[in-house]
Structure formats: C-alpha cells, structure tokens
C-alpha atoms as a PDB file:
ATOM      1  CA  UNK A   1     119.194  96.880  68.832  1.00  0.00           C
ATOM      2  CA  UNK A   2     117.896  99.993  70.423  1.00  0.00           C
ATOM      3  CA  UNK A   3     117.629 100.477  74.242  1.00  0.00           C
ATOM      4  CA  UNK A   4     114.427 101.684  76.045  1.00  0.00           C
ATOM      5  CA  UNK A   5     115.783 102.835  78.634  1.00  0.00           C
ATOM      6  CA  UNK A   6     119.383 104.680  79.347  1.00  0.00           C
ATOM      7  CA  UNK A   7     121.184 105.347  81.932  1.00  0.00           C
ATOM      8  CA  UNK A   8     123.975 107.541  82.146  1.00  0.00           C
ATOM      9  CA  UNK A   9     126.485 108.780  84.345  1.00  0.00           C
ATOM     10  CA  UNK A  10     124.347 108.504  87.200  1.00  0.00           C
ATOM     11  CA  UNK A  11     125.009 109.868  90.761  1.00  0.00           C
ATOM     12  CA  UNK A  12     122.779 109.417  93.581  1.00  0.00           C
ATOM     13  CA  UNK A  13     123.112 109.728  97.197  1.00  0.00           C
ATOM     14  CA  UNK A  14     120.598 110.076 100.543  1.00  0.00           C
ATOM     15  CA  UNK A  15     122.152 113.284 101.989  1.00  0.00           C
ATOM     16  CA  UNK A  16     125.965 112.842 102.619  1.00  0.00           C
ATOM     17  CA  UNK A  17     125.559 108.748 101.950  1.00  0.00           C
ATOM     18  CA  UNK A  18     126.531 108.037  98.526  1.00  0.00           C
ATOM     19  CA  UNK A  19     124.470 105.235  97.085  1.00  0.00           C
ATOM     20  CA  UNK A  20     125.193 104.743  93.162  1.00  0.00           C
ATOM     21  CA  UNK A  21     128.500 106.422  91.279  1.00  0.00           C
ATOM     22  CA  UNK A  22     128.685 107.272  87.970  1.00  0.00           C
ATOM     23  CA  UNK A  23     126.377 104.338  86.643  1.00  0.00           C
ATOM     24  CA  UNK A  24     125.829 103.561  83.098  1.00  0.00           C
ATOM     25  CA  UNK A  25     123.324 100.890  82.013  1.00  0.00           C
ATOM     26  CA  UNK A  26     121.543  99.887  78.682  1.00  0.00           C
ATOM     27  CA  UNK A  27     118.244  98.043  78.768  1.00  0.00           C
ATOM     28  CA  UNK A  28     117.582  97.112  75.088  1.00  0.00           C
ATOM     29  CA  UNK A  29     114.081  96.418  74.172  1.00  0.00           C
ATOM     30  CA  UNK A  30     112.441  93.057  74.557  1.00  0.00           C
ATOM     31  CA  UNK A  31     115.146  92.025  76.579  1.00  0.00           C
ATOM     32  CA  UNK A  32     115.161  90.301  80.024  1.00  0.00           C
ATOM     33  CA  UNK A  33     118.316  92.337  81.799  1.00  0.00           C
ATOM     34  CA  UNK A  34     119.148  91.763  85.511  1.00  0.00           C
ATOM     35  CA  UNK A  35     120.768  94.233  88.052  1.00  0.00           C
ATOM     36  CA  UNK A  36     122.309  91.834  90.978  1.00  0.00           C
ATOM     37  CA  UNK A  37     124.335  92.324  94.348  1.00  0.00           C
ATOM     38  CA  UNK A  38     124.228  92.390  97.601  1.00  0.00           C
ATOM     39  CA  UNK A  39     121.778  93.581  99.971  1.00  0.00           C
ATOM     40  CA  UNK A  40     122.004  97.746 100.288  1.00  0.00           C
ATOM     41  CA  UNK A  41     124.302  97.603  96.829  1.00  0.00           C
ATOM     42  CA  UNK A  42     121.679 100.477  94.962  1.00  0.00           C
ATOM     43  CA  UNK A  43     119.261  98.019  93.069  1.00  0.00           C
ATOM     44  CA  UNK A  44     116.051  98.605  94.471  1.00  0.00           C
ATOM     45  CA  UNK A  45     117.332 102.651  94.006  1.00  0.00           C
ATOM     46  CA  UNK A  46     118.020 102.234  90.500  1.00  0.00           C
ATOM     47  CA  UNK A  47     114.126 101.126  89.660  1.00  0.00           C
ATOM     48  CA  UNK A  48     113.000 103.913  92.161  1.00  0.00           C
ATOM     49  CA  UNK A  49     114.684 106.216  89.937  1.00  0.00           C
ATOM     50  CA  UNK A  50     113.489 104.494  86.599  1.00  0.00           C
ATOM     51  CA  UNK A  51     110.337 105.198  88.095  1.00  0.00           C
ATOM     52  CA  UNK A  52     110.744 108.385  88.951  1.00  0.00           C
ATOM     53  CA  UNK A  53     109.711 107.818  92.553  1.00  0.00           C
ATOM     54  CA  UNK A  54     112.983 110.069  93.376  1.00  0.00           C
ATOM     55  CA  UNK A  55     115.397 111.590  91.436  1.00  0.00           C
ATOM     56  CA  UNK A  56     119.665 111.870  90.244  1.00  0.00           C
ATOM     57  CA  UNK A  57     121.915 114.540  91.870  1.00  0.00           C
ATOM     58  CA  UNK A  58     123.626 114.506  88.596  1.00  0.00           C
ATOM     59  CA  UNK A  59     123.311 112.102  85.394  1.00  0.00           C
ATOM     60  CA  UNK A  60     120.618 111.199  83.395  1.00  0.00           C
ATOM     61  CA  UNK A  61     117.853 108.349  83.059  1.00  0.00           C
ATOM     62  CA  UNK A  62     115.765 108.300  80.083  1.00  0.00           C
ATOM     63  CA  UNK A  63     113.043 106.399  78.620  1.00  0.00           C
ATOM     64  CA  UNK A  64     112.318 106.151  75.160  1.00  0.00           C
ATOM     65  CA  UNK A  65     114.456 109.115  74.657  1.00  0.00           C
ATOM     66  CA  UNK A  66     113.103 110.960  77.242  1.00  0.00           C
ATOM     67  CA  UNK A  67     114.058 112.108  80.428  1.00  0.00           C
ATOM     68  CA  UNK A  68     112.530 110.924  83.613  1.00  0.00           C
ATOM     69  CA  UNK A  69     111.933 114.319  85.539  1.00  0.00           C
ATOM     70  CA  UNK A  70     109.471 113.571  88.712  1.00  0.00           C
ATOM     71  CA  UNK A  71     108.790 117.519  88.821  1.00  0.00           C
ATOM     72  CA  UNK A  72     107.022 116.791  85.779  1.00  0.00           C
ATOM     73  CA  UNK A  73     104.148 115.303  87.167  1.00  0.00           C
ATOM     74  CA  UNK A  74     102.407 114.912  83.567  1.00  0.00           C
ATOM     75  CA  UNK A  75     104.889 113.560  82.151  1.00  0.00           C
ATOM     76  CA  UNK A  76     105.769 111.197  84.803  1.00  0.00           C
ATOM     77  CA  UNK A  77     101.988 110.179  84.954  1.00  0.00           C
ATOM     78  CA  UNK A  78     102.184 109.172  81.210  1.00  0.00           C
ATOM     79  CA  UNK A  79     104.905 107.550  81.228  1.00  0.00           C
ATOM     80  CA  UNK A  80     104.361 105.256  84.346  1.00  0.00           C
ATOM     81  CA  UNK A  81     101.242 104.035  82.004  1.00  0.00           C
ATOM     82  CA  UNK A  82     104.174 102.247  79.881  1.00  0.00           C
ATOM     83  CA  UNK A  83     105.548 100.830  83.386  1.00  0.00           C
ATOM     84  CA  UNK A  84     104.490  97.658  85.494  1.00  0.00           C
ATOM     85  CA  UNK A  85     105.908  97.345  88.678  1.00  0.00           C
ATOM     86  CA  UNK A  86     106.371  93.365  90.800  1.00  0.00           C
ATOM     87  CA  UNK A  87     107.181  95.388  94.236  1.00  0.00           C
ATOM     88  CA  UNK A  88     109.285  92.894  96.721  1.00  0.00           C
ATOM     89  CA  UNK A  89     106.259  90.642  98.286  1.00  0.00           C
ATOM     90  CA  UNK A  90     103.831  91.501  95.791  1.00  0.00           C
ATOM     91  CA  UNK A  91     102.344  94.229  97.786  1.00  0.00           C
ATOM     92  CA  UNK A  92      98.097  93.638  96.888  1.00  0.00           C
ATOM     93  CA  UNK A  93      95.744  95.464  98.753  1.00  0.00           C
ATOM     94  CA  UNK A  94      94.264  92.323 101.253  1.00  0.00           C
ATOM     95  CA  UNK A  95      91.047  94.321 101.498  1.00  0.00           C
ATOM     96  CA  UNK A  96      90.596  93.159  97.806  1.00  0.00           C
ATOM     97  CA  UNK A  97      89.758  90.678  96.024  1.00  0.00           C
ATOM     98  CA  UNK A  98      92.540  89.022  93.460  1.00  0.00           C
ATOM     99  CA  UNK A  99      89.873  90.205  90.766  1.00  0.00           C
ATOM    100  CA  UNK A 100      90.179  93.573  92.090  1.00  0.00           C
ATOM    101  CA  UNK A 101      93.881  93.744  92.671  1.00  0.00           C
ATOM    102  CA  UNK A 102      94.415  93.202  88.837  1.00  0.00           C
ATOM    103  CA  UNK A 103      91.687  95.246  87.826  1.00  0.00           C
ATOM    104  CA  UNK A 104      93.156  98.788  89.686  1.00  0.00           C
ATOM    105  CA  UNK A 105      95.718  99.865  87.243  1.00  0.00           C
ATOM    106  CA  UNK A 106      93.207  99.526  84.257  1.00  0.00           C
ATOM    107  CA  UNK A 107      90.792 101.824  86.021  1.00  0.00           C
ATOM    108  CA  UNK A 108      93.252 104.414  87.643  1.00  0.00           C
ATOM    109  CA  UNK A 109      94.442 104.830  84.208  1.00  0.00           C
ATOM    110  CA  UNK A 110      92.101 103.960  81.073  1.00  0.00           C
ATOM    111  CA  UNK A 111      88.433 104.732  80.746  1.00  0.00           C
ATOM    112  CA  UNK A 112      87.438 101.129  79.800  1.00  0.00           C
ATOM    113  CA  UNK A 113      83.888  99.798  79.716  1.00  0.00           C
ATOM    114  CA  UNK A 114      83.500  97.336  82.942  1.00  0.00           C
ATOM    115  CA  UNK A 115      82.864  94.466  80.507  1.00  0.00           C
ATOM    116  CA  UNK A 116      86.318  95.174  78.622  1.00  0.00           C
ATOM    117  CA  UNK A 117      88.046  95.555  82.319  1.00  0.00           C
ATOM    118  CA  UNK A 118      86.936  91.632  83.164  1.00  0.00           C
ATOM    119  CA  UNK A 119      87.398  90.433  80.110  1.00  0.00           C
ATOM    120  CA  UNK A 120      91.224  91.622  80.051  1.00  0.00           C
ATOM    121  CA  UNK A 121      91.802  90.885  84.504  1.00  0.00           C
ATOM    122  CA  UNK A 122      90.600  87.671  82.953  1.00  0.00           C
ATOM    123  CA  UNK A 123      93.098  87.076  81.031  1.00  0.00           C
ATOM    124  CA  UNK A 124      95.599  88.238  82.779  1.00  0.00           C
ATOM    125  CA  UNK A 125      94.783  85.426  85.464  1.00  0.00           C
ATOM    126  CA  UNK A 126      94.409  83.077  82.534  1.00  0.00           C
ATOM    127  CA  UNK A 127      98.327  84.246  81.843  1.00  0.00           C
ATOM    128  CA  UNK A 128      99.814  83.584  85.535  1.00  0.00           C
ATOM    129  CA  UNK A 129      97.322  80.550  86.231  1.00  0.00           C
ATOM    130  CA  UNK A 130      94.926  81.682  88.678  1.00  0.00           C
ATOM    131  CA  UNK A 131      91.688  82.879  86.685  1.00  0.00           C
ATOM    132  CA  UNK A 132      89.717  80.422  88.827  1.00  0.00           C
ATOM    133  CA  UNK A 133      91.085  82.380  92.239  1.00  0.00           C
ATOM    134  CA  UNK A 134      89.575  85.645  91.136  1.00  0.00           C
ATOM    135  CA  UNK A 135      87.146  86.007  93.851  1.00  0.00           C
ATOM    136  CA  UNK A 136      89.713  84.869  96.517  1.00  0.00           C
ATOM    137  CA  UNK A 137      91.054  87.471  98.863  1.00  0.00           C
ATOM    138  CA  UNK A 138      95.436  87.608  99.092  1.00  0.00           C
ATOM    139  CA  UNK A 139      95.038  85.740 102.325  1.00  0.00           C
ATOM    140  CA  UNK A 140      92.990  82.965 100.700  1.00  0.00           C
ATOM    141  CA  UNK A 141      95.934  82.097  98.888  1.00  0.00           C
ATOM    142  CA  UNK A 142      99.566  81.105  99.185  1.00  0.00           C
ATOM    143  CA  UNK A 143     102.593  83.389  98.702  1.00  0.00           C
ATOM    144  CA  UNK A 144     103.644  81.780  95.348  1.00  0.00           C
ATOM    145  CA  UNK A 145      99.963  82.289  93.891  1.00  0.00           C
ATOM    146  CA  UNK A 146      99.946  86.083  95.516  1.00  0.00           C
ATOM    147  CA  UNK A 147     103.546  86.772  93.858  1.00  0.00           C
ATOM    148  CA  UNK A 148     101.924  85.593  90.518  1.00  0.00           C
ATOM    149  CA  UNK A 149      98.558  87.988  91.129  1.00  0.00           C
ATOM    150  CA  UNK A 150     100.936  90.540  91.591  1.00  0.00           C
ATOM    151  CA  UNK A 151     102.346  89.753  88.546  1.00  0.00           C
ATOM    152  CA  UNK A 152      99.012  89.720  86.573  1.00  0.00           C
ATOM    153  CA  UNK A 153      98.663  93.309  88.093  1.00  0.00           C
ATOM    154  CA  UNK A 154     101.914  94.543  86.648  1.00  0.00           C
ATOM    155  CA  UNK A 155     101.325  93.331  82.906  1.00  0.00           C
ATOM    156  CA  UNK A 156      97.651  94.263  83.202  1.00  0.00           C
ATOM    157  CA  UNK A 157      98.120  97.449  80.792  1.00  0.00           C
ATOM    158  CA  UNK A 158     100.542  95.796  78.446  1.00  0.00           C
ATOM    159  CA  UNK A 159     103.720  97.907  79.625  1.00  0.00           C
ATOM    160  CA  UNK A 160     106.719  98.255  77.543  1.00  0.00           C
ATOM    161  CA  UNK A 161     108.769  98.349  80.641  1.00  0.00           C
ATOM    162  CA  UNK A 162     108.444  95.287  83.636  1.00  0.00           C
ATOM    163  CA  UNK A 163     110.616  95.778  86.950  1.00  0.00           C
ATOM    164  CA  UNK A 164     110.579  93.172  89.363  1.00  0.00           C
ATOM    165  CA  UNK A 165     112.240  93.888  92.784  1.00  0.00           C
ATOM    166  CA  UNK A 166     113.338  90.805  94.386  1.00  0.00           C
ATOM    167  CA  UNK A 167     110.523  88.734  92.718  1.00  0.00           C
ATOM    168  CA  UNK A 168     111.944  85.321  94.018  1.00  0.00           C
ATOM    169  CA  UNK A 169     112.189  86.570  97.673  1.00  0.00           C
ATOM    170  CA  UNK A 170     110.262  83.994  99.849  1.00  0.00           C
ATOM    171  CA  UNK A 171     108.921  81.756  97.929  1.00  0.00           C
ATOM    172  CA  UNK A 172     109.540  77.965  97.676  1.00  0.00           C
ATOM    173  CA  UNK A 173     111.520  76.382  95.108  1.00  0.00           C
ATOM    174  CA  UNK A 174     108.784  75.265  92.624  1.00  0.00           C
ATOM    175  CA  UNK A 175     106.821  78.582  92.973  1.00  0.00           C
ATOM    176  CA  UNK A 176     110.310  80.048  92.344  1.00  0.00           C
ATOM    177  CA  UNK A 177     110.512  78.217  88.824  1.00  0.00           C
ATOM    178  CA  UNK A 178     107.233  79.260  87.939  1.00  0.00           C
ATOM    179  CA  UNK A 179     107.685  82.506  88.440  1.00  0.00           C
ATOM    180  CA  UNK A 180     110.925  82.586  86.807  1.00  0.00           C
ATOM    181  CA  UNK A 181     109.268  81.296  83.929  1.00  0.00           C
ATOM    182  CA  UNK A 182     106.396  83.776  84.110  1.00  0.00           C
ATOM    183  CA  UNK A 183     108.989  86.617  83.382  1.00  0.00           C
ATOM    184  CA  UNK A 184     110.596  85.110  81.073  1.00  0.00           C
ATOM    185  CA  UNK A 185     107.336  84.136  79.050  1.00  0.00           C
ATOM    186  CA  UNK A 186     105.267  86.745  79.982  1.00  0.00           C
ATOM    187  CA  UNK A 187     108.283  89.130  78.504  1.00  0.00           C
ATOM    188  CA  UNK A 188     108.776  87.326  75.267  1.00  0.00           C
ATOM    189  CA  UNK A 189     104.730  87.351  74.415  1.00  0.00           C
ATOM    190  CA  UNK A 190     104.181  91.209  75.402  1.00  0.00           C
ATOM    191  CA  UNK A 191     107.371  92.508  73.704  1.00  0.00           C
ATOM    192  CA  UNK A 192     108.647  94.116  76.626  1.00  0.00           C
ATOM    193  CA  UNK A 193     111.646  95.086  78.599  1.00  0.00           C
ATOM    194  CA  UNK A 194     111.635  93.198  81.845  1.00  0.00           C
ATOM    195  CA  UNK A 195     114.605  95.072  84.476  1.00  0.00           C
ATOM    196  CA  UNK A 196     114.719  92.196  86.775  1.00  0.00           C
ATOM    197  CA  UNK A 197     116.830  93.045  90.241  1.00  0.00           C
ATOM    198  CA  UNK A 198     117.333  90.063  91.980  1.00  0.00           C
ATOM    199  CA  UNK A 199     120.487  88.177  94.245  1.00  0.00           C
ATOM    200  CA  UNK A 200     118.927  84.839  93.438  1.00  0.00           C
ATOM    201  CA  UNK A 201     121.624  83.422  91.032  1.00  0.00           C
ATOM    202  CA  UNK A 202     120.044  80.300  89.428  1.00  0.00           C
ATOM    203  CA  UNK A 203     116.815  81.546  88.438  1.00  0.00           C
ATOM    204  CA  UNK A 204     117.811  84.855  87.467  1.00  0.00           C
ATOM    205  CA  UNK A 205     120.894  83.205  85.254  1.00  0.00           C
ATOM    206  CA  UNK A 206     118.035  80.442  83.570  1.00  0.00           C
ATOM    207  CA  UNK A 207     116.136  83.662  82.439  1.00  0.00           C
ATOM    208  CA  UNK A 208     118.270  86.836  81.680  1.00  0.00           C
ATOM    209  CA  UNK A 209     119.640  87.684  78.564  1.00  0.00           C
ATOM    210  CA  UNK A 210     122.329  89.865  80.908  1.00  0.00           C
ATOM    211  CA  UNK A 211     123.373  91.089  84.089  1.00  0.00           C
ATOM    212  CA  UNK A 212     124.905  93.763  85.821  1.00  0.00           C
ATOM    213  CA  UNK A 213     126.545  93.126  88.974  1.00  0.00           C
ATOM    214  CA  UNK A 214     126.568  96.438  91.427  1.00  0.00           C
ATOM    215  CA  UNK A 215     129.035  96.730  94.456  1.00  0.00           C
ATOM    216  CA  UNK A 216     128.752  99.642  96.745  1.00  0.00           C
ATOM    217  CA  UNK A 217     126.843 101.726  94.149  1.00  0.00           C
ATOM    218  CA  UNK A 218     129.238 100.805  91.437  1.00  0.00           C
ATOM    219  CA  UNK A 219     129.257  98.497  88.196  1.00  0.00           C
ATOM    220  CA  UNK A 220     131.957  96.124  89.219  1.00  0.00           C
ATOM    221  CA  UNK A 221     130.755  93.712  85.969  1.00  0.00           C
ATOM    222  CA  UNK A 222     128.610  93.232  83.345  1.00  0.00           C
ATOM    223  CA  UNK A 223     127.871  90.592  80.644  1.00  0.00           C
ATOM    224  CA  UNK A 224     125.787  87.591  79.954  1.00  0.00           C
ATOM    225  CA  UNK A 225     124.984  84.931  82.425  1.00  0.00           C
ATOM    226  CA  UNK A 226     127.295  82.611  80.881  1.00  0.00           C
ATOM    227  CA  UNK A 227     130.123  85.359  81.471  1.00  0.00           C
ATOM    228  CA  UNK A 228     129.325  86.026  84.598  1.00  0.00           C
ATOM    229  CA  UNK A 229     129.353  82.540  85.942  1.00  0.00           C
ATOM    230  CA  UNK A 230     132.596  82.219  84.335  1.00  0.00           C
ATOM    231  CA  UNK A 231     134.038  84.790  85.561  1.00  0.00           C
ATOM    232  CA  UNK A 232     137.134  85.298  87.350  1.00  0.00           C
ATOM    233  CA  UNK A 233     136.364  88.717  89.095  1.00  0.00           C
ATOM    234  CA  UNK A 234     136.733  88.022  92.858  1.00  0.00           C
ATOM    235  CA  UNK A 235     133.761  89.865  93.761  1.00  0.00           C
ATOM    236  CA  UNK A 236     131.414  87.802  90.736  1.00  0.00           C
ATOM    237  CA  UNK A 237     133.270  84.836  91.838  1.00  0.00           C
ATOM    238  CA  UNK A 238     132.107  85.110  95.932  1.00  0.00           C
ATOM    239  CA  UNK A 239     128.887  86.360  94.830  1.00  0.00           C
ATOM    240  CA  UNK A 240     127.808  83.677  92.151  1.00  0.00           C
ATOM    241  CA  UNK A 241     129.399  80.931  93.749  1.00  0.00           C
ATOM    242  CA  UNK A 242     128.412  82.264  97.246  1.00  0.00           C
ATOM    243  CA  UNK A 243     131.687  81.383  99.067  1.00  0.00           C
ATOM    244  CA  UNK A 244     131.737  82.500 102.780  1.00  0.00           C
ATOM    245  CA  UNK A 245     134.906  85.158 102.139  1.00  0.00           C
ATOM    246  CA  UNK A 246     136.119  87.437  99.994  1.00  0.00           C
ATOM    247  CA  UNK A 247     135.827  90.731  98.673  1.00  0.00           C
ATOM    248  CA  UNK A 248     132.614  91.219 100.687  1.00  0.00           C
ATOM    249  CA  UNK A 249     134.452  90.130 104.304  1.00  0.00           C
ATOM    250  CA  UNK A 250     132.668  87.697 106.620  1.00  0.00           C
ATOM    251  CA  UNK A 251     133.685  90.234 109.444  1.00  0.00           C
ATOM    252  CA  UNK A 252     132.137  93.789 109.599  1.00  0.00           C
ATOM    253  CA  UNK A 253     134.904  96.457 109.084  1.00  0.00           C
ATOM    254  CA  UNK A 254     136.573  97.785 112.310  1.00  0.00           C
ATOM    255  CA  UNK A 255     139.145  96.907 115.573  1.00  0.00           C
ATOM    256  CA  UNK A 256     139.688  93.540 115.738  1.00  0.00           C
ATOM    257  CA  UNK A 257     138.972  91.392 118.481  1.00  0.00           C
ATOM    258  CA  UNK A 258     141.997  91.780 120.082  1.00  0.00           C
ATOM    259  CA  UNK A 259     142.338  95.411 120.027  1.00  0.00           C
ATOM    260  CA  UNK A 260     139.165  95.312 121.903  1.00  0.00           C
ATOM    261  CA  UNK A 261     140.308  92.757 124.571  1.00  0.00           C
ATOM    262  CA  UNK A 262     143.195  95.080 125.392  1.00  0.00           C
ATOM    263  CA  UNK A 263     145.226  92.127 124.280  1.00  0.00           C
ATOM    264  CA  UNK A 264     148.308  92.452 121.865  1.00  0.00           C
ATOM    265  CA  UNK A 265     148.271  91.265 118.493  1.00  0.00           C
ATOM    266  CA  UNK A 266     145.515  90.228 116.266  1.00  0.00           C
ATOM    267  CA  UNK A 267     142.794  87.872 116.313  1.00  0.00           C
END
C-alpha cells in the first residue's frame, strides 16, 4: 500500500516554543487515519503544514512524492487543488448562500460552465443531505447541517487528500454520527485520504482505519483503534478512557499549595 502523503523527521517550533519533534507519519491512500491528543499537542499544526499554510525548521512533508514548499507558490497552488479542507466550525462565508459556499472552490479553481458548477454543488448537497437547503443562508440552518455544508465544500473538487480539524467539535450527538459517517462514506466513494484530527474518541475509533496519538509534539503511540483502546500506555490509557489523572496531571505544573501558603510540607 503506498502512502500519499509522508512525513518525516519533522521539527517545528513558533520561535523558541517547540511544537512537534522529530515526527514521522504515513497516510496511505484511501485510508481514513486520525492524529489525536490533547488540546495544544501539534494537530491542528501538522495539517497547517500539510497544507503548506507554514512551513518545517527541519524535516520533510511530501505529497505524492513531492515536497510541500510554501515559497513555491505554483506549486503549492496546484497542489492545494488535490486538498479539501473541514476547518474547526465549518468556517462558510454567512454572507452566502449554502449554494454559494459549495460552489467557491469550483470557481476559484476550474473554468467550468455555470451549468456544470450547479449540477456538481448539486450533488454535493445530494451527498451530505441538504440539496433542498441550497438557497438557505449558514444562519438559516443548524450547526450539524452547517458542519455538513462545509463538508460538501471540501469534497466539491474531488480531492485526493480530506483534513478535518476537529470536525465533531460542537455538535450534538446524532449530528455527531452523521458526520462521522459522512467521512467515513464520503472517503470510501471518492477514493481519498481523509487525515482526520480529532480528541473525540468514539466516533473517531467507529471510523479510522488508525491513529496516532501526539503528546507534547511527540508520537507517544500509534496503531489501529482496536490497539489503541487496548492499550496499556499510561498516557493512551488516561486519554481514551478519559480518567481524571495521570500522565497529563489534573494540577498545572509548579509550587504547591503549601509552598505558597508559607506553610511546611505539601499539599
């Protein structure tokens, strides 16, 4: 099974703040892999630099064989054709109309009749279950039905990559199964490579074909869903499980309470 996209012995830091360390990831093609972990682990960072949105200090990420290089504006422009992109919240423009919303990445980059453009937003809302809210404006609708426009938007030019940042955040539990299944579907029928970053455990388990866990930039574990909910790794364990303690401390790092009463001992 070849990968689409590669990444190797990645650094990357903002200024003197280290944020991923010497990362090395395979997303196989037409595979649904997830990148989980705690809130300011490096996930969102490591689709910003699939994307090319910013770029390594040292390491490698390639797509297809190639490097991403965001000097290479071109390039990057091509390539980003081959990309969808579920941002956190779906992110439409509210001054548009659902229709519209879907219709923007097919005319920023193809040259497609207007017929051929709402034929194909059509069915893209046909896919997700909202053709019939194609004249509605985002605040017409709910937050499920707005995470599943924005989800029309990111397969509307057939990408061979899909990355979804936090695409469960929000939303209530059945809209969270149906867009669970969305990916999973959507993924299967295009061909595609979905990179799915998430710290929802149960929907992103019912869906991936594999997981990396990240910890303070780092791979700490990696395997398939079943693995990973077996595992015995402390920091899996807390996380999948979500138990109060652990690795990741209930307490923020520093003088304990009693050192900062003046008193003796420790609290």
């Amino acid at each position: 099974m070849t990968n689409l996209v590669e990444i190797r012995d990645l650094h990357f830091s903002y200024g003197d703040r280290p944020i991923l360390s010497g990362l090395r990831m395979d997303f196989p093609r037409g595979k649904v892999i997830a990148v989980m972990g705690g809130s300011g682990s490096g996930k969102t960072t490591i689709l910003r630099l699939i994307g090319g949105q910013i770029a390594a200090q040292s390491g490698s990420v390639l797509v297809d064989g190639k490097p991403v290089d965001p000097r290479d504006m071109r390039q990057m422009y091509a390539m980003r054709r081959r990309m969808g992109m579920l941002f956190q919240h779906g992110a439409l423009f509210t001054d548009l109309t659902v229709f519209e919303n879907v219709a923007f990445p097919l005319r920023e980059h193809t040259a497609l009749p207007e017929d051929m453009i709402r034929d194909l937003v059509l069915m893209k809302l046909q896919a997700v279950g909202l053709r019939n809210a194609a004249n509605l404006k985002p605040s017409e609708i709910s937050g499920g039905m707005a995470r599943r426009v924005a989800l029309a938007r990111a397969i509307a030019l057939d990408p061979q990559i899909i990355m979804y940042d936090e695409p469960f955040a929000g939303l209530d539990p059945i809209s969270m199964g149906v867009t669970a299944n969305l990916i999973r579907e959507l993924n299967d029928a295009l061909g595609s490579t979905s990179i799915l970053v998430s710290h929802d455990v149960h929907e992103t388990f019912v869906i991936a074909d594999y997981v990396y866990f990240l910890s303070q930039g780092k791979i700490v574990a990696h395997g398939t869903p079943q693995q990973m909910q077996e595992s015995t790794d402390p920091y899996v364990k807390q996380f999948v499980h979500a138990e109060a303690d652990g690795p990741v401390p209930f307490h923020y790092a520093g003088k304990s309470l009693a050192e900062d009463l003046g008193v003796g001992g420790r609290a």
